[in-house]
C-alpha atoms as a PDB file:
ATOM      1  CA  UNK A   1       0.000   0.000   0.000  1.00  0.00           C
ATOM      2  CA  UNK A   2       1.671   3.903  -0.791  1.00  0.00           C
ATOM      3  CA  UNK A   3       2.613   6.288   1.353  1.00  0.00           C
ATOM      4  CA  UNK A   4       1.373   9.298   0.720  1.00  0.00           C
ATOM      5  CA  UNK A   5       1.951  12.730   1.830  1.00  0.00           C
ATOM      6  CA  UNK A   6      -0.833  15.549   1.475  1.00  0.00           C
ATOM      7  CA  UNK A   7       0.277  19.574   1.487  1.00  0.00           C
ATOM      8  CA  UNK A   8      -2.404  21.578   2.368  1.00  0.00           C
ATOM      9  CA  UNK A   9      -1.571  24.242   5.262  1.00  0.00           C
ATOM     10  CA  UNK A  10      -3.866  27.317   4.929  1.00  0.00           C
ATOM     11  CA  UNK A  11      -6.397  28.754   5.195  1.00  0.00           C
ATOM     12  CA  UNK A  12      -8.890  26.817   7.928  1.00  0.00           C
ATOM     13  CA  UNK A  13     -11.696  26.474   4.588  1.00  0.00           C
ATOM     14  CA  UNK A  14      -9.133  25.104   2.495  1.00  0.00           C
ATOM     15  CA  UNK A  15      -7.836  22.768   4.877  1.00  0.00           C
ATOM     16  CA  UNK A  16     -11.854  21.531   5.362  1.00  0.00           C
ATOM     17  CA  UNK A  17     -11.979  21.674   1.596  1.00  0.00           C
ATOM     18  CA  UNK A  18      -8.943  18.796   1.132  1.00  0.00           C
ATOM     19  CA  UNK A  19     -10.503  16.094   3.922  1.00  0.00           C
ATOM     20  CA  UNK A  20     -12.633  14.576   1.104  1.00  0.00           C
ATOM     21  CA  UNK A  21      -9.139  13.527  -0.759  1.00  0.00           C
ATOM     22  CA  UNK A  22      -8.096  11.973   2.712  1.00  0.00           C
ATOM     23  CA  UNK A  23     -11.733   9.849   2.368  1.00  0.00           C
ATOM     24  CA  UNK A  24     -11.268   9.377  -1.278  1.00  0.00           C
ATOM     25  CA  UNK A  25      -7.589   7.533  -1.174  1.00  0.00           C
ATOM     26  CA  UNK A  26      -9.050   5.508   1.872  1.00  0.00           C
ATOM     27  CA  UNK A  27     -12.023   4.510  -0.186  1.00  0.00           C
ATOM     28  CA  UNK A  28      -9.231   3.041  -2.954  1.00  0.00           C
ATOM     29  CA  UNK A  29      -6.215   2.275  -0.507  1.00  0.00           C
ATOM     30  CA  UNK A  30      -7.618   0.875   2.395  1.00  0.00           C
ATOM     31  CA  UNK A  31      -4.294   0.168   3.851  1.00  0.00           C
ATOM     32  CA  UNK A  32      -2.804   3.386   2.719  1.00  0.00           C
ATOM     33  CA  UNK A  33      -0.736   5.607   5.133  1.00  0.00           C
ATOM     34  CA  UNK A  34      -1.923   8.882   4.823  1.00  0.00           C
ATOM     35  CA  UNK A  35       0.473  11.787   6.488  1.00  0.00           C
ATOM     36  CA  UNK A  36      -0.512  15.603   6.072  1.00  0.00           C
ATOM     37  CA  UNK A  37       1.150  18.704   6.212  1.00  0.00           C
ATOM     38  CA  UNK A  38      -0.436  21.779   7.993  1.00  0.00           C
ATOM     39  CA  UNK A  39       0.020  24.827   9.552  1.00  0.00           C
ATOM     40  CA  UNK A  40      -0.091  24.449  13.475  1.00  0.00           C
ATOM     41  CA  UNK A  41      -3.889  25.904  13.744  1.00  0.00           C
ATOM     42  CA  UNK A  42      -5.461  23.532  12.372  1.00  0.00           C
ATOM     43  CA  UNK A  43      -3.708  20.310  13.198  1.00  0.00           C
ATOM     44  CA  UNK A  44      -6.328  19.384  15.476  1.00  0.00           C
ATOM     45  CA  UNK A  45      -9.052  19.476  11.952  1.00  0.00           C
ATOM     46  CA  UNK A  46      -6.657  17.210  10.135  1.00  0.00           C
ATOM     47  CA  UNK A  47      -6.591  15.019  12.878  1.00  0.00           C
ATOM     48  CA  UNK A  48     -10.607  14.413  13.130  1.00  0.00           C
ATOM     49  CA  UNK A  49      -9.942  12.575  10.240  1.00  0.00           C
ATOM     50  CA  UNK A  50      -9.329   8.318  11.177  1.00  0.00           C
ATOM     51  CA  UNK A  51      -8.055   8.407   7.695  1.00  0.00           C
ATOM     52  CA  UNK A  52      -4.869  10.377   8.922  1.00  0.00           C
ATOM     53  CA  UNK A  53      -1.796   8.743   9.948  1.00  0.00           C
ATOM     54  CA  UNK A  54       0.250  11.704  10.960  1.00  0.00           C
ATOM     55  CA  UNK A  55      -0.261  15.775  11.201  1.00  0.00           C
ATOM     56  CA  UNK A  56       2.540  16.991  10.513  1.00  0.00           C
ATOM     57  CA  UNK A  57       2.769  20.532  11.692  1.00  0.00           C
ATOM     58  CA  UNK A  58       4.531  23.901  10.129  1.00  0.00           C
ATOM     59  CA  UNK A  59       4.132  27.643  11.285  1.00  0.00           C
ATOM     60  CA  UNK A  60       4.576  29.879   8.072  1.00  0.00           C
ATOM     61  CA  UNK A  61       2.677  32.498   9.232  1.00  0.00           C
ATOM     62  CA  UNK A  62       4.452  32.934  12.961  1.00  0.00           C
ATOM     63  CA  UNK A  63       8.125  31.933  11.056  1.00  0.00           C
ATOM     64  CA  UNK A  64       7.751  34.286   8.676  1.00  0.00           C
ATOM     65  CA  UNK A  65       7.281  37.297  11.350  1.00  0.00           C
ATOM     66  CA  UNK A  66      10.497  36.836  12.526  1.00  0.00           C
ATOM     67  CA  UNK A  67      13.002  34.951   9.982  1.00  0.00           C
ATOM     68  CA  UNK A  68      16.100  35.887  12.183  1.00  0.00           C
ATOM     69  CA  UNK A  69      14.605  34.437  15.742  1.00  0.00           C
ATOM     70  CA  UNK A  70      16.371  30.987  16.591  1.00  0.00           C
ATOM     71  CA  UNK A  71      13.689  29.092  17.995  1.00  0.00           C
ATOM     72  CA  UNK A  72      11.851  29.260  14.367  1.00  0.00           C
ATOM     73  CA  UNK A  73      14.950  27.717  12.937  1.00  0.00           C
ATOM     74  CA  UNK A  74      15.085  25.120  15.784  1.00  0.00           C
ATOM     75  CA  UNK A  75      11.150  24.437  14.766  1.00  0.00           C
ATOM     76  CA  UNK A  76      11.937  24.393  11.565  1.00  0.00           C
ATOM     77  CA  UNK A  77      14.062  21.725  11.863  1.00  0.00           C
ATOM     78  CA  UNK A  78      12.071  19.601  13.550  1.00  0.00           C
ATOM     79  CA  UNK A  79       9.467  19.888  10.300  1.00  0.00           C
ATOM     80  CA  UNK A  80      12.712  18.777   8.390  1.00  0.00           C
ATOM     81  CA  UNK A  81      13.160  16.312  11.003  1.00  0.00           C
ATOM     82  CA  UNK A  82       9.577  14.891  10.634  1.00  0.00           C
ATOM     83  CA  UNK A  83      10.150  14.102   7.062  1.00  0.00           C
ATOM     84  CA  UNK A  84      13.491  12.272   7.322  1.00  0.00           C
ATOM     85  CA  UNK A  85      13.758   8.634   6.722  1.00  0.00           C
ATOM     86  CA  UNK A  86      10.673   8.654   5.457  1.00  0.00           C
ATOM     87  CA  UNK A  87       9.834   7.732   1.688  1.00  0.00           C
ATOM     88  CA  UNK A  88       6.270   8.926   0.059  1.00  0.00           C
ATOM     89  CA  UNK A  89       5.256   6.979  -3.210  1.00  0.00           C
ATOM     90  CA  UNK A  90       3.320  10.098  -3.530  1.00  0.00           C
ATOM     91  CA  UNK A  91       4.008  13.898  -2.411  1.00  0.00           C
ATOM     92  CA  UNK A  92       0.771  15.554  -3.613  1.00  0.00           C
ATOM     93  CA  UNK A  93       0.482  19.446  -3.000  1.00  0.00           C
ATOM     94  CA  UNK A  94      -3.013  19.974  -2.918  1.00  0.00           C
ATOM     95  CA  UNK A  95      -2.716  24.158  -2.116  1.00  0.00           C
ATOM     96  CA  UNK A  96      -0.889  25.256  -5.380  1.00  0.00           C
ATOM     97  CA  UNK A  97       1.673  28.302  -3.811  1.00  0.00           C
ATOM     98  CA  UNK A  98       5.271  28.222  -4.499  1.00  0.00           C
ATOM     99  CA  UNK A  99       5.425  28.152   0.142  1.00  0.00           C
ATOM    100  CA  UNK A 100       3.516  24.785  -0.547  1.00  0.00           C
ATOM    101  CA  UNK A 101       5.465  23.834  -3.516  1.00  0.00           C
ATOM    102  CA  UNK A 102       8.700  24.272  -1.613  1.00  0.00           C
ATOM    103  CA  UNK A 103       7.078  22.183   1.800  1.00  0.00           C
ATOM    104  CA  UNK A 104       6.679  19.545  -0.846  1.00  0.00           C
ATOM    105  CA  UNK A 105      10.572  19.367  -2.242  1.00  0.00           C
ATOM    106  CA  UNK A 106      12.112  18.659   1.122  1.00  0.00           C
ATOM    107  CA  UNK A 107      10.386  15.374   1.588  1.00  0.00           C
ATOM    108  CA  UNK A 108      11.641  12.481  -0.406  1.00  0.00           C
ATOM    109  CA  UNK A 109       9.274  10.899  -3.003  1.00  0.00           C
ATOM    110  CA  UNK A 110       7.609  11.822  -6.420  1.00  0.00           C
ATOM    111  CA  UNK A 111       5.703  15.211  -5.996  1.00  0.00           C
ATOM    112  CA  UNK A 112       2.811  16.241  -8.049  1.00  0.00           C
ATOM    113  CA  UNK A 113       1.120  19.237  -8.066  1.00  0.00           C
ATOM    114  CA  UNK A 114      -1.339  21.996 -10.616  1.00  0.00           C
ATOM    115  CA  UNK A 115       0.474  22.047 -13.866  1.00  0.00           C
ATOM    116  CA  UNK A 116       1.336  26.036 -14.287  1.00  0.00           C
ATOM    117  CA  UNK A 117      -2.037  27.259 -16.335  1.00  0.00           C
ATOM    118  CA  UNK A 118      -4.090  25.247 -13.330  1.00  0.00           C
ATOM    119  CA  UNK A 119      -1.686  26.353 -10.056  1.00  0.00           C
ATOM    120  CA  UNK A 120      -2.994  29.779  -8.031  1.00  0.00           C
ATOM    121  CA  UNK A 121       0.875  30.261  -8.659  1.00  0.00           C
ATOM    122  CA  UNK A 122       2.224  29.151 -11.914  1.00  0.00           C
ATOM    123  CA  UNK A 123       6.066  29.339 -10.754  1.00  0.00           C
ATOM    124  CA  UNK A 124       4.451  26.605  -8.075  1.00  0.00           C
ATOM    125  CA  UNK A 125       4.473  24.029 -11.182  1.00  0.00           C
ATOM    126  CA  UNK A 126       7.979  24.958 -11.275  1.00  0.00           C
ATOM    127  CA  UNK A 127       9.036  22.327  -8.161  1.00  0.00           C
ATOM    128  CA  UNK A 128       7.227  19.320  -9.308  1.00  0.00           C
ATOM    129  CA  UNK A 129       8.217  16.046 -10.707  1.00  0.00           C
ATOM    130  CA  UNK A 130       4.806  15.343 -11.999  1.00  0.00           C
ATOM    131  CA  UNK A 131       2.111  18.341 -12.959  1.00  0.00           C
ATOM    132  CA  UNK A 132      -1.518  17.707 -13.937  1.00  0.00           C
ATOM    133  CA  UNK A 133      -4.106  19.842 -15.600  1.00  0.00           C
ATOM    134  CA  UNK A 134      -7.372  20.513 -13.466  1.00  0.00           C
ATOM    135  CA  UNK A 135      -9.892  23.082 -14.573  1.00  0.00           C
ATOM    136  CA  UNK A 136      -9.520  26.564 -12.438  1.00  0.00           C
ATOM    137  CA  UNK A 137     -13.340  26.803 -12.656  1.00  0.00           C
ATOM    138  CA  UNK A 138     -14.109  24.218 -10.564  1.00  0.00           C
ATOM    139  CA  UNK A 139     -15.038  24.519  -6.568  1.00  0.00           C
ATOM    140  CA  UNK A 140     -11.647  23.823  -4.581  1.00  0.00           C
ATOM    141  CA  UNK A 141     -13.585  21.031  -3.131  1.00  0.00           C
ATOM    142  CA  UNK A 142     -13.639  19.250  -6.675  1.00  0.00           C
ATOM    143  CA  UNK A 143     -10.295  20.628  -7.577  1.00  0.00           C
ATOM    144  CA  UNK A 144      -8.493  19.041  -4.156  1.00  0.00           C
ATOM    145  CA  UNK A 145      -9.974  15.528  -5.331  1.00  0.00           C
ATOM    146  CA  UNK A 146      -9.524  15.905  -9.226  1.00  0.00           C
ATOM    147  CA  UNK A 147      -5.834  16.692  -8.454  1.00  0.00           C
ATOM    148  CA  UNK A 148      -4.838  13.367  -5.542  1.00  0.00           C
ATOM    149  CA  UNK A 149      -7.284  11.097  -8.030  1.00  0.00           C
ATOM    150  CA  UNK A 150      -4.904  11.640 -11.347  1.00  0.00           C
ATOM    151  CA  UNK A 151      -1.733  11.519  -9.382  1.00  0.00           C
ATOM    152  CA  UNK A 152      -3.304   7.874  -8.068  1.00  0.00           C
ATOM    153  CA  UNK A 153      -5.072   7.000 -11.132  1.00  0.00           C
ATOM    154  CA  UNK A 154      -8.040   6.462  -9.638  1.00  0.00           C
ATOM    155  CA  UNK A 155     -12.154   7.474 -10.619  1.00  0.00           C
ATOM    156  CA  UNK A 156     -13.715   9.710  -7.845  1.00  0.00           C
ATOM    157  CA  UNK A 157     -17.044   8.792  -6.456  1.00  0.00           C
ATOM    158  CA  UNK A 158     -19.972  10.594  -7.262  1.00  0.00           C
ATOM    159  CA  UNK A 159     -20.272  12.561  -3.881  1.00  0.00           C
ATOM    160  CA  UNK A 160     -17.030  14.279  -1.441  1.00  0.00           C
ATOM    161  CA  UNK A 161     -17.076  12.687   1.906  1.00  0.00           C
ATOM    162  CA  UNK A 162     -15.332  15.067   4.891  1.00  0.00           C
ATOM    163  CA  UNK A 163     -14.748  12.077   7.078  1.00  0.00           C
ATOM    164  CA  UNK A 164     -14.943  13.895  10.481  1.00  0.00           C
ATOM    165  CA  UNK A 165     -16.942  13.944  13.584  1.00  0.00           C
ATOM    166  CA  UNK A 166     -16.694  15.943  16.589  1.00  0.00           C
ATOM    167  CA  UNK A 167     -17.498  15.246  20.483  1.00  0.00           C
ATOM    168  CA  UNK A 168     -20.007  17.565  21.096  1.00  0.00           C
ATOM    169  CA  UNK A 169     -19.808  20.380  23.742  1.00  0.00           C
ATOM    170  CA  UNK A 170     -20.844  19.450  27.164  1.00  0.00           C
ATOM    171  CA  UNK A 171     -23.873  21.043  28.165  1.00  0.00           C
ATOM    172  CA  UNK A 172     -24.677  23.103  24.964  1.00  0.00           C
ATOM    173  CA  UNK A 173     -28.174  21.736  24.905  1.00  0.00           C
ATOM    174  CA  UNK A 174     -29.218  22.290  28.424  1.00  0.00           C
ATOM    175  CA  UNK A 175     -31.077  25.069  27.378  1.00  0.00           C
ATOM    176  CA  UNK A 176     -32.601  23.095  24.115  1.00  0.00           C
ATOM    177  CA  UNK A 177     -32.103  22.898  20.638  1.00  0.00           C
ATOM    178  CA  UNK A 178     -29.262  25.585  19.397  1.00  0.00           C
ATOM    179  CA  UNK A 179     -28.315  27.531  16.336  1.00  0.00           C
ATOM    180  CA  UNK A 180     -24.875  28.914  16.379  1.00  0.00           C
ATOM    181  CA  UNK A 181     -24.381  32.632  14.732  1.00  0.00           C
ATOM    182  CA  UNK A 182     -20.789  32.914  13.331  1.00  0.00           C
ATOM    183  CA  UNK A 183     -20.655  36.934  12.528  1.00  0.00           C
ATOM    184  CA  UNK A 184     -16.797  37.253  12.240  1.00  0.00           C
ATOM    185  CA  UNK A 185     -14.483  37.018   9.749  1.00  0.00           C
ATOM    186  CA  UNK A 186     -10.987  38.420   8.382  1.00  0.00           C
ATOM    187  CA  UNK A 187     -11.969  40.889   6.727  1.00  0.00           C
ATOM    188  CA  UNK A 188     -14.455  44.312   7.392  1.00  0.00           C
ATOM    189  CA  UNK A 189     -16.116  43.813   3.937  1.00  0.00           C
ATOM    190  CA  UNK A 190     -17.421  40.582   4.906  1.00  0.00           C
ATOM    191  CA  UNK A 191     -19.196  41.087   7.762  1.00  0.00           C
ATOM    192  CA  UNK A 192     -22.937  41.081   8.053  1.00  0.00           C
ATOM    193  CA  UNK A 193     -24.262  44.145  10.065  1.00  0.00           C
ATOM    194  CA  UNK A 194     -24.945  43.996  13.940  1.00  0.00           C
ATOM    195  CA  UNK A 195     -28.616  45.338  13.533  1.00  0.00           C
ATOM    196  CA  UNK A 196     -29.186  42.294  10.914  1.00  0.00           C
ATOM    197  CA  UNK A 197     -27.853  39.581  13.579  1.00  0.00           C
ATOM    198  CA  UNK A 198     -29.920  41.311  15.878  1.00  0.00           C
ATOM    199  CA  UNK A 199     -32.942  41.204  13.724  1.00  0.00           C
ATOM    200  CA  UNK A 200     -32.348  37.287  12.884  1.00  0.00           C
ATOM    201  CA  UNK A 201     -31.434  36.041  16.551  1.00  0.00           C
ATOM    202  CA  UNK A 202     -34.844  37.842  17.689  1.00  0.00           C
ATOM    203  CA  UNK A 203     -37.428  35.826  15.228  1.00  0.00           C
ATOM    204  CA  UNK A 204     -35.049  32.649  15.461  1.00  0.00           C
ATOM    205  CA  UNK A 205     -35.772  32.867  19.379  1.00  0.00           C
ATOM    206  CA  UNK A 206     -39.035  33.547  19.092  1.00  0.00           C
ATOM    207  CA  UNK A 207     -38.992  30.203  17.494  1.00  0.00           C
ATOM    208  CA  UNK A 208     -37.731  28.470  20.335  1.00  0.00           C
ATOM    209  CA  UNK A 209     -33.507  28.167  19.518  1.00  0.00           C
ATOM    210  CA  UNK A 210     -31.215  29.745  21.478  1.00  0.00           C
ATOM    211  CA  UNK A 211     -28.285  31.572  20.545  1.00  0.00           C
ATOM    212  CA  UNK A 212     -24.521  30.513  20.782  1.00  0.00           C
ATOM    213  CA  UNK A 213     -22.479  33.508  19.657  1.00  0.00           C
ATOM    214  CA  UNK A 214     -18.848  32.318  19.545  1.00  0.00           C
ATOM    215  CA  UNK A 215     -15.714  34.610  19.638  1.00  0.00           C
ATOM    216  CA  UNK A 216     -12.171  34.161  18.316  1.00  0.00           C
ATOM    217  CA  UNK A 217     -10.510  37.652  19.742  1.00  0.00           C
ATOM    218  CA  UNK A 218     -11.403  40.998  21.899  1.00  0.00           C
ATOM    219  CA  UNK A 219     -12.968  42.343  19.100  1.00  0.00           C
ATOM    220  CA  UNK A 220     -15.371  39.283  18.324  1.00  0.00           C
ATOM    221  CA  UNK A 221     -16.206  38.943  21.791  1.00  0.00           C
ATOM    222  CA  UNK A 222     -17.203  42.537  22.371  1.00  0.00           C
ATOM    223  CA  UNK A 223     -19.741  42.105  19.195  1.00  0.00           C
ATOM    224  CA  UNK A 224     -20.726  38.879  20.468  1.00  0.00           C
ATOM    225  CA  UNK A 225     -22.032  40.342  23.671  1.00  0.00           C
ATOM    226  CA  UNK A 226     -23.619  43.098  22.219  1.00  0.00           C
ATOM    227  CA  UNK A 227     -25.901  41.285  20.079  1.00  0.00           C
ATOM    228  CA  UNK A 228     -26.198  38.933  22.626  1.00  0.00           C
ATOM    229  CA  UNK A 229     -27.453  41.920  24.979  1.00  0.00           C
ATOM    230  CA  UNK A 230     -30.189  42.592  22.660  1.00  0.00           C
ATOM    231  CA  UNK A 231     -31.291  39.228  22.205  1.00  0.00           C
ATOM    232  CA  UNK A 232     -33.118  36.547  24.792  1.00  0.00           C
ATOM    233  CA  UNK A 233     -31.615  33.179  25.091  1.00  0.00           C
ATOM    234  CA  UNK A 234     -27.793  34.063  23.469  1.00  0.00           C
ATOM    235  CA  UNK A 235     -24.592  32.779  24.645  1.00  0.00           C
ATOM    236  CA  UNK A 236     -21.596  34.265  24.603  1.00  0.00           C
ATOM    237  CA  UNK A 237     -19.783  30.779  25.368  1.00  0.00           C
ATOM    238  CA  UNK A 238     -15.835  31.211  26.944  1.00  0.00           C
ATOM    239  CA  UNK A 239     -12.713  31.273  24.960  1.00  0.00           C
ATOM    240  CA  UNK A 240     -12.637  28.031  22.637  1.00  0.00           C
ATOM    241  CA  UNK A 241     -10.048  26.046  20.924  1.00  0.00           C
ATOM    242  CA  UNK A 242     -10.605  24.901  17.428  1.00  0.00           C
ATOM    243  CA  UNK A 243     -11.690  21.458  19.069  1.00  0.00           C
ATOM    244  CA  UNK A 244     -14.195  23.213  21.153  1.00  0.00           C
ATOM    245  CA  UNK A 245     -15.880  24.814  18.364  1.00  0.00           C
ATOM    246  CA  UNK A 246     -16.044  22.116  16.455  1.00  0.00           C
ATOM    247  CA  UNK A 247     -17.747  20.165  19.071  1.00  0.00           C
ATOM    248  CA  UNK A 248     -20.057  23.660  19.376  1.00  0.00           C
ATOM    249  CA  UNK A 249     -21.216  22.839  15.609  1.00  0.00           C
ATOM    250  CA  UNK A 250     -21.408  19.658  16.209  1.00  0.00           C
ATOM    251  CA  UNK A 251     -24.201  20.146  18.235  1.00  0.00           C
ATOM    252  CA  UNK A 252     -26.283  22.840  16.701  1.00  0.00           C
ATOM    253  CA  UNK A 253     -28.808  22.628  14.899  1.00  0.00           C
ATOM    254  CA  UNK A 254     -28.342  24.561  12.373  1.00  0.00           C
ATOM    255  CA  UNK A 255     -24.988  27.239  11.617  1.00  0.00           C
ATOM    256  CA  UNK A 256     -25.932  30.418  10.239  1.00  0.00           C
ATOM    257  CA  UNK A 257     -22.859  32.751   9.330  1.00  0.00           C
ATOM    258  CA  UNK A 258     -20.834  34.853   7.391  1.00  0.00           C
ATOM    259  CA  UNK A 259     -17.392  33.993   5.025  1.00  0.00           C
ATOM    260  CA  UNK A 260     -15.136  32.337   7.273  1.00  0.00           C
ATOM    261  CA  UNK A 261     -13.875  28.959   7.994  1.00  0.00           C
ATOM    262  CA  UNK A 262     -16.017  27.927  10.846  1.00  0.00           C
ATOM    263  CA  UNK A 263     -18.575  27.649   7.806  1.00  0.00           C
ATOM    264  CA  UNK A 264     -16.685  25.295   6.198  1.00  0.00           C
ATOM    265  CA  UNK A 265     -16.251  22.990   9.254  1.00  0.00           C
ATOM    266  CA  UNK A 266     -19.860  23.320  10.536  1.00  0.00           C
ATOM    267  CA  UNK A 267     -20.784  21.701   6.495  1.00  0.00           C
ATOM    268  CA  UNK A 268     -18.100  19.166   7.065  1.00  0.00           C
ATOM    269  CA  UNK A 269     -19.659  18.250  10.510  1.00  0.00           C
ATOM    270  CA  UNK A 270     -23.186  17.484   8.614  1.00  0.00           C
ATOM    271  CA  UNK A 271     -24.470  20.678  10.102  1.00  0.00           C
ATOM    272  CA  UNK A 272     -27.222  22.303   8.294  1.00  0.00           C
ATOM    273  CA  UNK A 273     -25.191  25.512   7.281  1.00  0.00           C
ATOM    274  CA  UNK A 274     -26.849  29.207   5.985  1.00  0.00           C
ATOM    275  CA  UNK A 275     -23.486  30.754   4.619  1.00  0.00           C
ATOM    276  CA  UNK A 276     -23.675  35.066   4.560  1.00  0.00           C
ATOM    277  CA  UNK A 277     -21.848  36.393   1.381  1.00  0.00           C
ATOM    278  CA  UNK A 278     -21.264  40.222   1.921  1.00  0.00           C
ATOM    279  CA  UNK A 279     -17.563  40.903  -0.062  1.00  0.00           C
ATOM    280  CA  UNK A 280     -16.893  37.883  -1.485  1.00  0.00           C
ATOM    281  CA  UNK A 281     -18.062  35.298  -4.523  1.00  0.00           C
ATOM    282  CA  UNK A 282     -19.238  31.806  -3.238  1.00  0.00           C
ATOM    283  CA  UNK A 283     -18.942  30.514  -6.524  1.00  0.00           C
ATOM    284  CA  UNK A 284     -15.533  28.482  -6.224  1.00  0.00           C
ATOM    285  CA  UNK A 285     -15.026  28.700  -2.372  1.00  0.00           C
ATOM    286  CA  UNK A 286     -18.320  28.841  -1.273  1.00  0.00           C
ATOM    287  CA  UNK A 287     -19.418  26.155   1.227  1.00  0.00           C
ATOM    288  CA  UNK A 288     -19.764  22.609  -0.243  1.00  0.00           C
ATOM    289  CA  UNK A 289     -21.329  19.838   1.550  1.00  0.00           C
ATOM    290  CA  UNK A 290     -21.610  16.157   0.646  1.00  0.00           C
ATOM    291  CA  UNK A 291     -25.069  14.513  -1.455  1.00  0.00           C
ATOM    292  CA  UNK A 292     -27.962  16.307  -0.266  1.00  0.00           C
ATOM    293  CA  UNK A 293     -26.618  17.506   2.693  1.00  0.00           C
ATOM    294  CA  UNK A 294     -28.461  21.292   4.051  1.00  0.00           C
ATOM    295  CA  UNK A 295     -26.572  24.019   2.805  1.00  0.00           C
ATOM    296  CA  UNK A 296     -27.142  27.536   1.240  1.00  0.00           C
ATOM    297  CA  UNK A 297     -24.925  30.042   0.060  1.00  0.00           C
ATOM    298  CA  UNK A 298     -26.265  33.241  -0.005  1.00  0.00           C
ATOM    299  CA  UNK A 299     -25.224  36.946  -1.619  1.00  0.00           C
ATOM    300  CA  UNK A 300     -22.325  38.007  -3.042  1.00  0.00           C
ATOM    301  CA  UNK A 301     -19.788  40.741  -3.395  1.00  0.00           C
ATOM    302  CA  UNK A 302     -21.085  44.037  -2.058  1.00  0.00           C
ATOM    303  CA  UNK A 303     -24.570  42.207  -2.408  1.00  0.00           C
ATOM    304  CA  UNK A 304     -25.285  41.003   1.378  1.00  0.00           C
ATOM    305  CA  UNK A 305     -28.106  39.136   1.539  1.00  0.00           C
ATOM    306  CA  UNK A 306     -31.663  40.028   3.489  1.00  0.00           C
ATOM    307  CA  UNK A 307     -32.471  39.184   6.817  1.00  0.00           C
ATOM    308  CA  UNK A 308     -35.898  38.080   5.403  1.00  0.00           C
ATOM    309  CA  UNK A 309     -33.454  35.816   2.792  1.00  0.00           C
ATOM    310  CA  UNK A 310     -31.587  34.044   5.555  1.00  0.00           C
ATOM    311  CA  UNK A 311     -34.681  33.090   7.331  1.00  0.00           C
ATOM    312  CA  UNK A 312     -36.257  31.771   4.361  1.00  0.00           C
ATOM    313  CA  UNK A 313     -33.037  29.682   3.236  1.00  0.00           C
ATOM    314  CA  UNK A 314     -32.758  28.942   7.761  1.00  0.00           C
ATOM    315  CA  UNK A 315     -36.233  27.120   7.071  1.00  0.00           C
ATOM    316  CA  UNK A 316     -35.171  25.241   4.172  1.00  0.00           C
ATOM    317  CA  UNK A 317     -31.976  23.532   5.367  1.00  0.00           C
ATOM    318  CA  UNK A 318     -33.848  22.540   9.205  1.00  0.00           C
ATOM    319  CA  UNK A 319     -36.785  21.234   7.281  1.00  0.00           C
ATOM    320  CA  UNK A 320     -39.051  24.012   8.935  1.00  0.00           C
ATOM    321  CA  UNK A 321     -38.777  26.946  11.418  1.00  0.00           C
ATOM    322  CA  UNK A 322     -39.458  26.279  14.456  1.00  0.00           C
ATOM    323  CA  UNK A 323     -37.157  23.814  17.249  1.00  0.00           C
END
């Protein structure tokens, strides 16, 4: 059975994006050992996965701050470390960067990767041994698995499968069924306004959910409790881990929020999801759940979408309105 090592660091969606390529080599190698390389954040996503031998951690984004400071060479090393002795039949760079690309040459085996025209960066191309064509149009979901099944030669099933479950949160349902309202994200443009979340948590209440409002930083926690203020039966639950989210989606019953990576997860969890478009296309990124699975994507750039809109697309994916 191969060996095969996935690149895929960044960002948290496009780390959910690549677990159905983890399900779709198990689904053809049973017995295949499946390592992954990812930045630090999200190690504990890639290892939800069963199908996941070894997480192998990196820390671009804190290395890079600093290029001079010893302990980043010292962790460094260890990445290099993590790799030795170790031959991959298969090296298959899933994210498409020249950062990625260059992960990918310091471990030992044939590497494949977007051929230049398909890559986000063509000079990525550049470091393979083996490059493959794969339409730019298609969702990154579909893109992830086109890519890792022509570097196996294999035919991908009809439907992605994320491959991850989550213990849920303790006592997140002693107050009855849940939604969870995920109103931050990276960037100003994409953020819903307060008044709207305000407006939606009041008629979801009414019918009979309360209101986890989940927080990230200072600033996210200081809108989370002031829509939470306004609003009967919210939650503004303590400081969480990316473990202790996930086992906050796990539970809900249905994830309403905005462009971020939470989003992502909460479809990968089975979660009936409402995604909130306000400064970005959904089109290629947008969330993507498995066969007939409860998920809308809604607005676009500089088009934000209605609170009346949400509701209506709320009711669709829970099968109703009301807990």
């Amino acid at each position: 059975m191969p060996n095969i090592l996935l690149i895929k660091t960044s960002s948290l969606g496009d780390v959910v994006h690549n677990l159905p390529v983890v399900s779709d080599i198990r689904a053809r190698f049973p017995g295949a050992r499946i390592d992954w390389v990812v930045e630090e954040a999200y190690r504990d996503i890639v290892g939800m996965h069963p199908g996941v031998h070894r997480a192998i951690a990196v820390a671009l984004r804190r290395w890079r701050g600093n290029l001079l400071k010893p302990a980043h060479w010292r962790e460094f090393g260890q990445y290099r470390r993590a790799l030795a002795g170790m031959h991959y039949d298969f090296v298959i760079d899933t994210q498409g960067l020249v950062k990625s690309a260059l992960l990918a040459r310091m471990a030992t085996g044939a590497r494949h990767g977007y051929a230049g025209l398909s890559a986000r960066e063509p000079l990525a191309a550049k470091f393979y041994d083996v490059t493959h064509v794969v339409p730019r149009d298609l969702h990154a979901v579909a893109r992830n698995r086109r890519l890792a099944a022509q570097a196996l030669g294999y035919d991908l099933r009809p439907a992605p499968d994320y491959g991850i479950t989550a213990p849920l949160a303790a006592g997140a349902e002693a107050s009855g069924p849940y939604c969870v309202l995920l109103h931050a994200t990276s960037r100003a443009d994409k953020l819903w306004p307060e008044p709207a979340w305000v407006q939606l948590g009041s008629e979801l209440a009414r019918r009979g959910y309360a209101l986890m409002l989940p927080w990230g930083d200072a600033a996210e926690r200081a809108r989370s409790e002031r829509i939470a203020r306004a609003l009967p039966r919210a939650t503004v639950p303590s400081a969480l881990d990316i473990s202790g989210v996930a086992g906050l989606l796990a539970g809900a019953r249905a994830v309403i929020g905005v462009d971020t990576g939470l989003v992502h997860l909460a479809a990968a969890l089975d979660r009936p999801v409402v995604a909130i478009y306000c400064g970005t296309r959904p089109g290629l990124t947008g969330v993507y759940a498995a066969q007939g699975a409860p998920v809308r994507n809604l607005g676009d750039s500089g088009a934000a979408p209605a609170v009346a809109e949400v509701l209506t697309a709320f009711a669709d994916v829970v099968g109703g309105g009301t807990a």
